[in-house]
Protein backbone atom coordinates (compact mmCIF):
# COMPACT_ATOMS: atom_id res chain seq x y z
CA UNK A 1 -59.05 -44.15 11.12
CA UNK A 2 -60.46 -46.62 13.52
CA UNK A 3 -56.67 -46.51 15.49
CA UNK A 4 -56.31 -42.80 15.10
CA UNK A 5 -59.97 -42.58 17.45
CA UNK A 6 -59.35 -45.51 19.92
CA UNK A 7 -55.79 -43.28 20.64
CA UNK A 8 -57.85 -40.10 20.61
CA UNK A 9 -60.06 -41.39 22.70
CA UNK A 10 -57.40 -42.77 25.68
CA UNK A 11 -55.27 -39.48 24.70
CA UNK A 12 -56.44 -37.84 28.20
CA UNK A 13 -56.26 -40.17 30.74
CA UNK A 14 -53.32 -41.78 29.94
CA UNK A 15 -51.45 -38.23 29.63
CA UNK A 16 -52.17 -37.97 33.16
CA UNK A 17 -50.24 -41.20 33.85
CA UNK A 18 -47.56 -40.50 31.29
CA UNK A 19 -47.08 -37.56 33.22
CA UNK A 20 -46.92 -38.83 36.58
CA UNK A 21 -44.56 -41.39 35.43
CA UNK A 22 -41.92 -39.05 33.63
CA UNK A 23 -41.91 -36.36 36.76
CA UNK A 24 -42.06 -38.95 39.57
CA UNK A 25 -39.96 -42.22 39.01
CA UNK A 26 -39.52 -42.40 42.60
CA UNK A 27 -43.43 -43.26 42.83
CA UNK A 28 -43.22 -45.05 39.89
CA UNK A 29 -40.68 -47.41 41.21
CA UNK A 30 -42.20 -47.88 44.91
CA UNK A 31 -45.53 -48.79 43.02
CA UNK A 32 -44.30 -52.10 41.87
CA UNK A 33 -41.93 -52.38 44.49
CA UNK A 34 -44.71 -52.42 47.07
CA UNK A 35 -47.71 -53.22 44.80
CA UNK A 36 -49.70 -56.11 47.06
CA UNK A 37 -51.19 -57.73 43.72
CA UNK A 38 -48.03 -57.54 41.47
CA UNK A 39 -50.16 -59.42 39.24
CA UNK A 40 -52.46 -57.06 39.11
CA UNK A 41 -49.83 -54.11 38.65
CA UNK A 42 -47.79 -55.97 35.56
CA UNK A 43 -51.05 -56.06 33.37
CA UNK A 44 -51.45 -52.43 33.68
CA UNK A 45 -48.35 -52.04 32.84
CA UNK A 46 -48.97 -54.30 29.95
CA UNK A 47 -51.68 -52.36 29.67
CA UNK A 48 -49.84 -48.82 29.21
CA UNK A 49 -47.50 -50.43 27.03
CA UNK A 50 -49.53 -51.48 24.69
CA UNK A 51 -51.26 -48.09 24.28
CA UNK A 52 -47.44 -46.23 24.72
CA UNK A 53 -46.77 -48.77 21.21
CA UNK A 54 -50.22 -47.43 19.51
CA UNK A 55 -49.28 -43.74 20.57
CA UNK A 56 -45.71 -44.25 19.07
CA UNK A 57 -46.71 -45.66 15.83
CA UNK A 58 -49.06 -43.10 14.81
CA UNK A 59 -46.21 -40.51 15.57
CA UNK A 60 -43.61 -42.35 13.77
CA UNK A 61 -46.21 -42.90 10.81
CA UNK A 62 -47.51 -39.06 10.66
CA UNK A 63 -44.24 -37.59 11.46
CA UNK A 64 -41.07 -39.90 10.46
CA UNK A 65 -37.79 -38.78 11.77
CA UNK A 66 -36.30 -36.64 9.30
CA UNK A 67 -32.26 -37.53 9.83
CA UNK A 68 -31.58 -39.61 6.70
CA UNK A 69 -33.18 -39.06 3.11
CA UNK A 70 -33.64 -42.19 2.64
CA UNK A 71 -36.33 -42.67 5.60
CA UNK A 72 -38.18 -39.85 3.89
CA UNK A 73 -41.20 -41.75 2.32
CA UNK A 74 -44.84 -41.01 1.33
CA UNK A 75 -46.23 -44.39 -0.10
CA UNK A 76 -47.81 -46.79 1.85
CA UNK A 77 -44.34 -48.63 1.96
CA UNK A 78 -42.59 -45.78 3.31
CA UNK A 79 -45.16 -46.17 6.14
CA UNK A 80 -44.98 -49.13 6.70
CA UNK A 81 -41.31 -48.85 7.38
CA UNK A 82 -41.95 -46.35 9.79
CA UNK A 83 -44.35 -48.80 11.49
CA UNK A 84 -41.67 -51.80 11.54
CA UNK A 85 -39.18 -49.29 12.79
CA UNK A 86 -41.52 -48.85 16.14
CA UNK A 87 -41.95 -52.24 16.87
CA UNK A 88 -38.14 -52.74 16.50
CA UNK A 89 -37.57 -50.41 19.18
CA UNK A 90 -39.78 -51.51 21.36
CA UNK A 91 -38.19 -54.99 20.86
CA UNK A 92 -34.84 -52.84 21.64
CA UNK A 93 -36.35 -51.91 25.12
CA UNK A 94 -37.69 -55.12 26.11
CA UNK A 95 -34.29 -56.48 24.97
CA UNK A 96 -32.81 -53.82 27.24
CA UNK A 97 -34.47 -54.46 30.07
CA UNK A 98 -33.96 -57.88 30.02
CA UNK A 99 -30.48 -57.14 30.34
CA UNK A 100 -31.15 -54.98 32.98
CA UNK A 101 -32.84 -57.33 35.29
CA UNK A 102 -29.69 -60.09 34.76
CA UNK A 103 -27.19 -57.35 36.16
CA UNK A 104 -29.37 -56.38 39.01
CA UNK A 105 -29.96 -60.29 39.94
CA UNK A 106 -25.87 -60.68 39.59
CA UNK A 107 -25.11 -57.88 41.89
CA UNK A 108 -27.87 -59.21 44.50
CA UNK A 109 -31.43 -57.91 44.16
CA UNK A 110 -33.68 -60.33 45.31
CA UNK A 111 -36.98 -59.59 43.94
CA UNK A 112 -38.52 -61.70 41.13
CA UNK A 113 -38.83 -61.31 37.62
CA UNK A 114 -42.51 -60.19 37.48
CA UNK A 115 -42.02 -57.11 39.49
CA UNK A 116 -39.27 -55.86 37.43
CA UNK A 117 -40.96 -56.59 34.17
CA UNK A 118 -43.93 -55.08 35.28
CA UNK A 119 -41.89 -51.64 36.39
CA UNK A 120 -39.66 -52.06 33.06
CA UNK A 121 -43.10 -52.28 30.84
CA UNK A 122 -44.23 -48.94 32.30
CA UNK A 123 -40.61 -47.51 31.49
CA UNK A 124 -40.46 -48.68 28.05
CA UNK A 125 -43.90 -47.38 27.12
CA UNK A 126 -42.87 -43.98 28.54
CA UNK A 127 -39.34 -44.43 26.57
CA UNK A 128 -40.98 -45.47 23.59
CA UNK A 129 -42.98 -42.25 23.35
CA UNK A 130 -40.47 -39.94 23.99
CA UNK A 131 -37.97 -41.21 21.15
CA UNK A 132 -40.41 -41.27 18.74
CA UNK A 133 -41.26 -37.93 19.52
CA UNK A 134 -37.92 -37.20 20.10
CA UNK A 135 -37.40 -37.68 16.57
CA UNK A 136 -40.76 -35.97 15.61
CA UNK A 137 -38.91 -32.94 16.41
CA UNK A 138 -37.03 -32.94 13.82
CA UNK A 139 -39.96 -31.93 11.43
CA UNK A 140 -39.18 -28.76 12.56
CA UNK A 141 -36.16 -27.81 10.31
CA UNK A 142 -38.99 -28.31 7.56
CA UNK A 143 -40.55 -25.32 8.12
CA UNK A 144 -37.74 -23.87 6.72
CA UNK A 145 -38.02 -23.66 2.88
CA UNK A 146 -33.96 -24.14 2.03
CA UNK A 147 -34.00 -27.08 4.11
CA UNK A 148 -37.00 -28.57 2.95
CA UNK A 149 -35.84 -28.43 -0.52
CA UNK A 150 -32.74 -29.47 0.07
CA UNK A 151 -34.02 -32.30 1.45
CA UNK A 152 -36.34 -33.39 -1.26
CA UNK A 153 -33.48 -33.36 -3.54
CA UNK A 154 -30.97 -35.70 -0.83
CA UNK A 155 -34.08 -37.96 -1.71
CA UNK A 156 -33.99 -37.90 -5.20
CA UNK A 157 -30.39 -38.16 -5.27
CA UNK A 158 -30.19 -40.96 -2.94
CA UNK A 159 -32.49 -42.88 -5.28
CA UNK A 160 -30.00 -42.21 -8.08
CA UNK A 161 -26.70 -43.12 -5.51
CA UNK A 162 -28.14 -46.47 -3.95
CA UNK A 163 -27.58 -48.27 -7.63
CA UNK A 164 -24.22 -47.43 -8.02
CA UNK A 165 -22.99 -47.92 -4.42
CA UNK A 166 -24.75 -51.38 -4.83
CA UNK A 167 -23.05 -51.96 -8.28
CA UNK A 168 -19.79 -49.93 -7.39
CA UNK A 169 -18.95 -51.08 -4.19
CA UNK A 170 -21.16 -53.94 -2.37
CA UNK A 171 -22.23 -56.03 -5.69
CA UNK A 172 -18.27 -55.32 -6.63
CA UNK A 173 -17.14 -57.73 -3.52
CA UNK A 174 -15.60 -61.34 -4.57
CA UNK A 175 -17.22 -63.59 -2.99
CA UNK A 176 -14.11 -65.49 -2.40
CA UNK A 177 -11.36 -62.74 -1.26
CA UNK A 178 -13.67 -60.48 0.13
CA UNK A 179 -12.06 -58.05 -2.27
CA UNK A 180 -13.58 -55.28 -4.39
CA UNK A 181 -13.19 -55.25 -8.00
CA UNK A 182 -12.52 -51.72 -9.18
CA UNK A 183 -14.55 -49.88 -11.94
CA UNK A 184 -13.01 -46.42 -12.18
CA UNK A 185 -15.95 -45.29 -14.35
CA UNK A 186 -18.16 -46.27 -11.50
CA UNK A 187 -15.80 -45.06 -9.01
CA UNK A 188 -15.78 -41.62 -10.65
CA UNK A 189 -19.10 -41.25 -11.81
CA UNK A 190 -20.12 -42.22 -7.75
CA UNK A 191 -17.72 -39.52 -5.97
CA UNK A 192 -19.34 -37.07 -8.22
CA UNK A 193 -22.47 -37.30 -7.09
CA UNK A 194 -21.19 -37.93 -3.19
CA UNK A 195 -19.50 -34.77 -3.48
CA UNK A 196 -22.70 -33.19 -4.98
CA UNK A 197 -25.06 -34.39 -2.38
CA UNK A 198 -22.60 -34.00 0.51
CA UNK A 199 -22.87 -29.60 -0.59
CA UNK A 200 -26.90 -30.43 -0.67
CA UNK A 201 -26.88 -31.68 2.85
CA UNK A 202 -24.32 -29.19 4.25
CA UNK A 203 -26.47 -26.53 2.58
CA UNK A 204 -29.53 -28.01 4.50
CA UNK A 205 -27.99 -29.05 7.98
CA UNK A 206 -26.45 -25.57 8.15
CA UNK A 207 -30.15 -23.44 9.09
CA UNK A 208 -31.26 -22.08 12.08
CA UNK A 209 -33.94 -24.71 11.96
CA UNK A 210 -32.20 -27.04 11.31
CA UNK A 211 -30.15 -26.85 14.36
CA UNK A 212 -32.84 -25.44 16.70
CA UNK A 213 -34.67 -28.83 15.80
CA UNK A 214 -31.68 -31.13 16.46
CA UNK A 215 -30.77 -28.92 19.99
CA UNK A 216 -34.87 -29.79 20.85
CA UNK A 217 -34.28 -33.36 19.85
CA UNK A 218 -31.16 -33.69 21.87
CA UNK A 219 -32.63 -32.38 24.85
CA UNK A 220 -35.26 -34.23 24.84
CA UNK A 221 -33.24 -37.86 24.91
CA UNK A 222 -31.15 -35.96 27.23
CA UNK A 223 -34.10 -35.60 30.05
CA UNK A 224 -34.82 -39.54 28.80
CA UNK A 225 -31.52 -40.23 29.30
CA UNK A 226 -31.81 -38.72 33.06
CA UNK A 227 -35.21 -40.19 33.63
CA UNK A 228 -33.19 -43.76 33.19
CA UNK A 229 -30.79 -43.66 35.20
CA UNK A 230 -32.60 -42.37 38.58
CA UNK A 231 -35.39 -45.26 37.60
CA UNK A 232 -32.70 -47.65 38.10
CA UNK A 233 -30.68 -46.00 40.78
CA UNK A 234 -34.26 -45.99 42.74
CA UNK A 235 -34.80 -49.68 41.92
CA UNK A 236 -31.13 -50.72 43.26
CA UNK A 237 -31.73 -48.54 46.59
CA UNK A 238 -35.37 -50.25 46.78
CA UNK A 239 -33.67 -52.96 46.95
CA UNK A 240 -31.09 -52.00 49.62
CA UNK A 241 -27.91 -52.63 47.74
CA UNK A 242 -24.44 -51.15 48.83
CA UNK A 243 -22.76 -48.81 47.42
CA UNK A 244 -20.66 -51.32 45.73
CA UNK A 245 -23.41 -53.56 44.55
CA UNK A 246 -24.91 -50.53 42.73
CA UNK A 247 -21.98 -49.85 41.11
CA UNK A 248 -21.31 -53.18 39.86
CA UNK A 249 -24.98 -53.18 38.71
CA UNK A 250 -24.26 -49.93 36.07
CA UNK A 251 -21.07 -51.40 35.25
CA UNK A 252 -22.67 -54.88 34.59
CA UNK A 253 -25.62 -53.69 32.68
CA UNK A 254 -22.98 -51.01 30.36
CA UNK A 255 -21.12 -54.63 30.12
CA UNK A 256 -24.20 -56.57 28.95
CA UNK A 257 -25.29 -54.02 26.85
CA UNK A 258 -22.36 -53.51 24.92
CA UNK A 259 -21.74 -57.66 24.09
CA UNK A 260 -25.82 -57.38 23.13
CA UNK A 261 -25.54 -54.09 20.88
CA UNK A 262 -22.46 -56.20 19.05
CA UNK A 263 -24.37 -59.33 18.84
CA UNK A 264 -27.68 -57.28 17.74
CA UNK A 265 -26.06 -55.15 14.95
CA UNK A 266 -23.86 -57.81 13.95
CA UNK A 267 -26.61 -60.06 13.09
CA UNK A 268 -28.71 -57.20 11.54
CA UNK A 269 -25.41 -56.68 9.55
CA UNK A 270 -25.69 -60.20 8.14
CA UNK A 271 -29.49 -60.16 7.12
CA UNK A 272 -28.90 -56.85 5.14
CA UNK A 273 -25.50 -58.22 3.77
CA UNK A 274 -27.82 -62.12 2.78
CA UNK A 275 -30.47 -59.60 1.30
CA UNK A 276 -27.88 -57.21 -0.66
CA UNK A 277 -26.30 -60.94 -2.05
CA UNK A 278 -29.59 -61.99 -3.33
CA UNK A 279 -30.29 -58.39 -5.30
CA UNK A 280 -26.96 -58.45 -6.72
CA UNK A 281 -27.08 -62.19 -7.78
């Protein structure tokens, strides 16, 4: 409750800034570019993060993204995934912009590190926002009754599937070979119910709300999407680069992002995998 009134409280003032930020990131950029006390500048940035973070995680907490059934949750540990979730993306964006800054120093921008963090801190809190509500959006499609059904049973029946795909499938793996051991009653019983929830989730995904709140949800990353990339075509130009520096900037950073999105999911791959090992042992 005490959260819920400190964000209440900073609600109005820093929608003004979130505002400014999201319709002019060519001010937003020549504000740290030209700030005289970049110290100054990069805590309020730090500042606006920090309350972009609390902002997020109350929207993630009172309205989870409803893509996957199994995110759906009502206990306190259901929120409390919701809450990790936030703070890995904003890990994500800091990550991001890290990589950011090392393809803009290859291709020649000068500046140091504190400017650009303190510019990238503003961005993420304004990116961190908008996914989460981004995926807020999706709540909509509940208002439909089919769908919310529908939905409450994809729940229930992906409590009943994870067991058997653990059992059937993961659990099933020799840990020599790397090779599954078949159990056709298993096997069977587990298509069953795929096929069954698959006509559950078709049922639900195929409503006008339903796709009025995904079209809402992609337009909205869409605009973020946008909103990127003229923030850092605006910080290459403030920095003078050629035409050809700017493009080997982009196609640096899509470089360095793709080698850390492998790294990144591979070794999230590996902690669930060490996790699933223990359970099934």
């Amino acid at each position: 409750m005490a959260l819920l009134e400190s964000v209440l409280k900073e609600l109005p003032a820093y929608l003004g800034k979130f505002t400014h930020m999201l319709t002019q990131p060519s001010q937003l950029v020549h504000d740290h570019l030209k700030a005289e006390d970049a110290n100054a500048r990069l805590e309020q940035s730090i500042a606006f993060l920090l309350l972009s973070f609390t902002i997020a995680l109350v929207l993630a907490v009172v309205f989870p993204e409803m893509t996957s059934p199994v995110q759906l949750a009502t206990d306190d540990a259901g929120m409390a995934a919701h809450a990790f979730a936030a703070i890995r993306l904003l890990f994500e964006l800091l990550g991001l912009s890290a990589l950011a800054y090392l393809a803009a120093k290859v291709a020649g921008v000068q500046s140091g590190f504190q400017r650009f963090f303190g510019l990238m801190c503003a961005a993420c809190g304004v990116m961190l926002v908008t996914q989460v509500f981004a995926a807020s959006l999706t709540n909509i499609s509940l208002a439909d009754p089919v769908t919310a059904k529908s939905w409450i049973q994809l729940e229930k029946g992906m409590v009943d599937l994870k067991p058997l795909i653990e059992q059937g499938v993961l659990c099933a793996t020799d840990a020599r070979s790397g090779e599954i051991s078949p159990n056709a009653a298993l096997g069977a019983q587990l298509q069953t119910q795929l096929a069954a929830l698959q006509a559950v989730y078709l049922q639900a995904t195929d409503r006008p709300l339903f796709k009025l709140a995904a079209g809402l949800q992609l337009l909205a990353l869409l605009i973020l999407l946008i909103w990127s990339g003229r923030l850092w075509a605006m910080y290459l130009k403030g920095h003078a680069l050629t035409t050809g520096k700017t493009i080997l900037a982009t196609l640096l950073l899509a470089l360095f992002t793709s080698v850390g999105t492998v790294g990144y999911e591979l070794m999230n791959a590996g902690s669930t995998m060490m996790a699933l090992y223990r359970h099934c042992g």
